[in-house]
C-alpha atoms as a PDB file:
ATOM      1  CA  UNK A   1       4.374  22.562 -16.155  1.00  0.00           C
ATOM      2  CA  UNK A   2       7.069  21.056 -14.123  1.00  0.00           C
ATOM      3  CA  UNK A   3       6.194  22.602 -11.006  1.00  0.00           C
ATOM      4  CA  UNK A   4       2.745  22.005 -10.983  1.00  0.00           C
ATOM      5  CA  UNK A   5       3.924  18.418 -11.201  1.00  0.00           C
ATOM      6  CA  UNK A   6       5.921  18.751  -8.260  1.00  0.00           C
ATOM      7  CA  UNK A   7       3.143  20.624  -6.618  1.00  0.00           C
ATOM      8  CA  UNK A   8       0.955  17.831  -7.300  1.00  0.00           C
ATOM      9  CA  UNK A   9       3.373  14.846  -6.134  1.00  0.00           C
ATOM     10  CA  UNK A  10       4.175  16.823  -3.144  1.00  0.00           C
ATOM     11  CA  UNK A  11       0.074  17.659  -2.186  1.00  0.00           C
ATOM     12  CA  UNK A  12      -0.400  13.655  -2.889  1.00  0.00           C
ATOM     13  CA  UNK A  13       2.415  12.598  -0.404  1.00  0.00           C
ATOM     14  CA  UNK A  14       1.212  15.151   2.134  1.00  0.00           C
ATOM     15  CA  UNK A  15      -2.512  13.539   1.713  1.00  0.00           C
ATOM     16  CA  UNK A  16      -1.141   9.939   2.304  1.00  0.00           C
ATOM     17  CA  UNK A  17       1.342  11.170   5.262  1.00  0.00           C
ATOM     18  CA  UNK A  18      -1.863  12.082   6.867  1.00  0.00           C
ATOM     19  CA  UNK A  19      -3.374   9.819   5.633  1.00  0.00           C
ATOM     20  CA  UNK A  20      -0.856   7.233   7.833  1.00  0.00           C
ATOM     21  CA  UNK A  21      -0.459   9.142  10.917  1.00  0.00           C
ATOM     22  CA  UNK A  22      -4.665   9.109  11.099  1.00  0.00           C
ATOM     23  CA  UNK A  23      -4.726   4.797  10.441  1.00  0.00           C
ATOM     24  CA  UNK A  24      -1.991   4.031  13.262  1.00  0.00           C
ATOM     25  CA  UNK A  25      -4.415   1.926  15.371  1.00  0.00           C
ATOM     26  CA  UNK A  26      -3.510  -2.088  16.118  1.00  0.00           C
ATOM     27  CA  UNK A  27      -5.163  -4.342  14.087  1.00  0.00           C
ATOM     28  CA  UNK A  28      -5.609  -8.152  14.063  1.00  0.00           C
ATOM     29  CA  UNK A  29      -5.368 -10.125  11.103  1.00  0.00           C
ATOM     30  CA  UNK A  30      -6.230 -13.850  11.652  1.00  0.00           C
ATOM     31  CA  UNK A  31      -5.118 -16.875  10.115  1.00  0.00           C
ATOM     32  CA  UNK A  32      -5.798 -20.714  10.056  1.00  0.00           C
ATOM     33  CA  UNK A  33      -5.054 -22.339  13.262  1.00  0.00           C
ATOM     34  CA  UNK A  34      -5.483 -19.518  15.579  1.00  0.00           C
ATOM     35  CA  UNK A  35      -2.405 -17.831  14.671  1.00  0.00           C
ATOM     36  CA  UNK A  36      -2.869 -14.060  14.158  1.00  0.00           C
ATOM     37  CA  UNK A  37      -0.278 -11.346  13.661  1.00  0.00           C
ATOM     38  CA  UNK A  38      -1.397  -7.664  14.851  1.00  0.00           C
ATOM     39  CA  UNK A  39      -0.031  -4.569  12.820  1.00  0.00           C
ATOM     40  CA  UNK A  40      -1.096  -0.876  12.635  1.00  0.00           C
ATOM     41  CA  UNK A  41      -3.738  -0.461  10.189  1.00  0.00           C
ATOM     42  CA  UNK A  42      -1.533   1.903   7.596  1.00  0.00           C
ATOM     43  CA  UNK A  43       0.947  -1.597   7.607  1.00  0.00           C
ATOM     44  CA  UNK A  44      -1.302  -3.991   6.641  1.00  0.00           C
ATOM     45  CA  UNK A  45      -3.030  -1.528   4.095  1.00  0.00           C
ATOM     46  CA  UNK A  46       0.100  -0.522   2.696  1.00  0.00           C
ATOM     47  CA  UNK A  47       1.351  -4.497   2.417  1.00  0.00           C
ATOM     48  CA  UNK A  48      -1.798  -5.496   0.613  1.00  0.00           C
ATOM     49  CA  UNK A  49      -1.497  -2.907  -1.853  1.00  0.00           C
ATOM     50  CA  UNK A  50       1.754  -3.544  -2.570  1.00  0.00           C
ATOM     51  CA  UNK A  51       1.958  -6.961  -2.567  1.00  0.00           C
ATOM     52  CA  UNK A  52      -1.423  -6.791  -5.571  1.00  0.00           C
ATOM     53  CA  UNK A  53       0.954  -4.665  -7.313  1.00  0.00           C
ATOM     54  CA  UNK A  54       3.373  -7.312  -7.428  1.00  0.00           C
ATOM     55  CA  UNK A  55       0.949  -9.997  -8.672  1.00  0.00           C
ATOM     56  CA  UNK A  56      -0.483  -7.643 -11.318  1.00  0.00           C
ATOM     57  CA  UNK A  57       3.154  -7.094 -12.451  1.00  0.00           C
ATOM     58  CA  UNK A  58       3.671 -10.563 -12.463  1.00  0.00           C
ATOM     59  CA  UNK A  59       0.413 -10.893 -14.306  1.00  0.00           C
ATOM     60  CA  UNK A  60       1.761  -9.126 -17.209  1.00  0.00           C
ATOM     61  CA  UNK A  61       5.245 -10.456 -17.665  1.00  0.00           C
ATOM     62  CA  UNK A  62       3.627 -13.413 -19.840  1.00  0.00           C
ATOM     63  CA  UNK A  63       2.646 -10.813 -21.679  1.00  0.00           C
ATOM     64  CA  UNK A  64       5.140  -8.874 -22.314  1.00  0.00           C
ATOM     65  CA  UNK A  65       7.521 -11.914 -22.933  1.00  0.00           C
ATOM     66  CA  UNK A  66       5.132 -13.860 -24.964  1.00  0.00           C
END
């Protein structure tokens, strides 16, 4: 059972390897005031889903706590 894990974790990192070598293209995100920041695509992606992982940890520590 534990190498089909392994197997499994490994096939997932290879899909999202690729998965970032295929997205490296520039992107523009734009803000107020005409300021804009440019990024490869995987960047931004990656930032945005980590940064709603933080607020849906946050989310929960009232929670937990409470």
């Amino acid at each position: 059972m534990r190498i089909m894990l392994w197997a499994f974790r490994i096939v997932i990192f290879l899909f999202l390897l690729a998965f970032a070598l295929k997205n490296t293209d520039a992107v523009s995100i734009r803000f107020f005031f005409n300021a804009a920041w440019q990024a490869p695509l995987i960047i931004v992606v990656l930032s945005f889903f980590a940064g709603g992982a933080a607020l849906g940890v946050l989310s929960l520590l009232g929670t937990v706590s409470g």
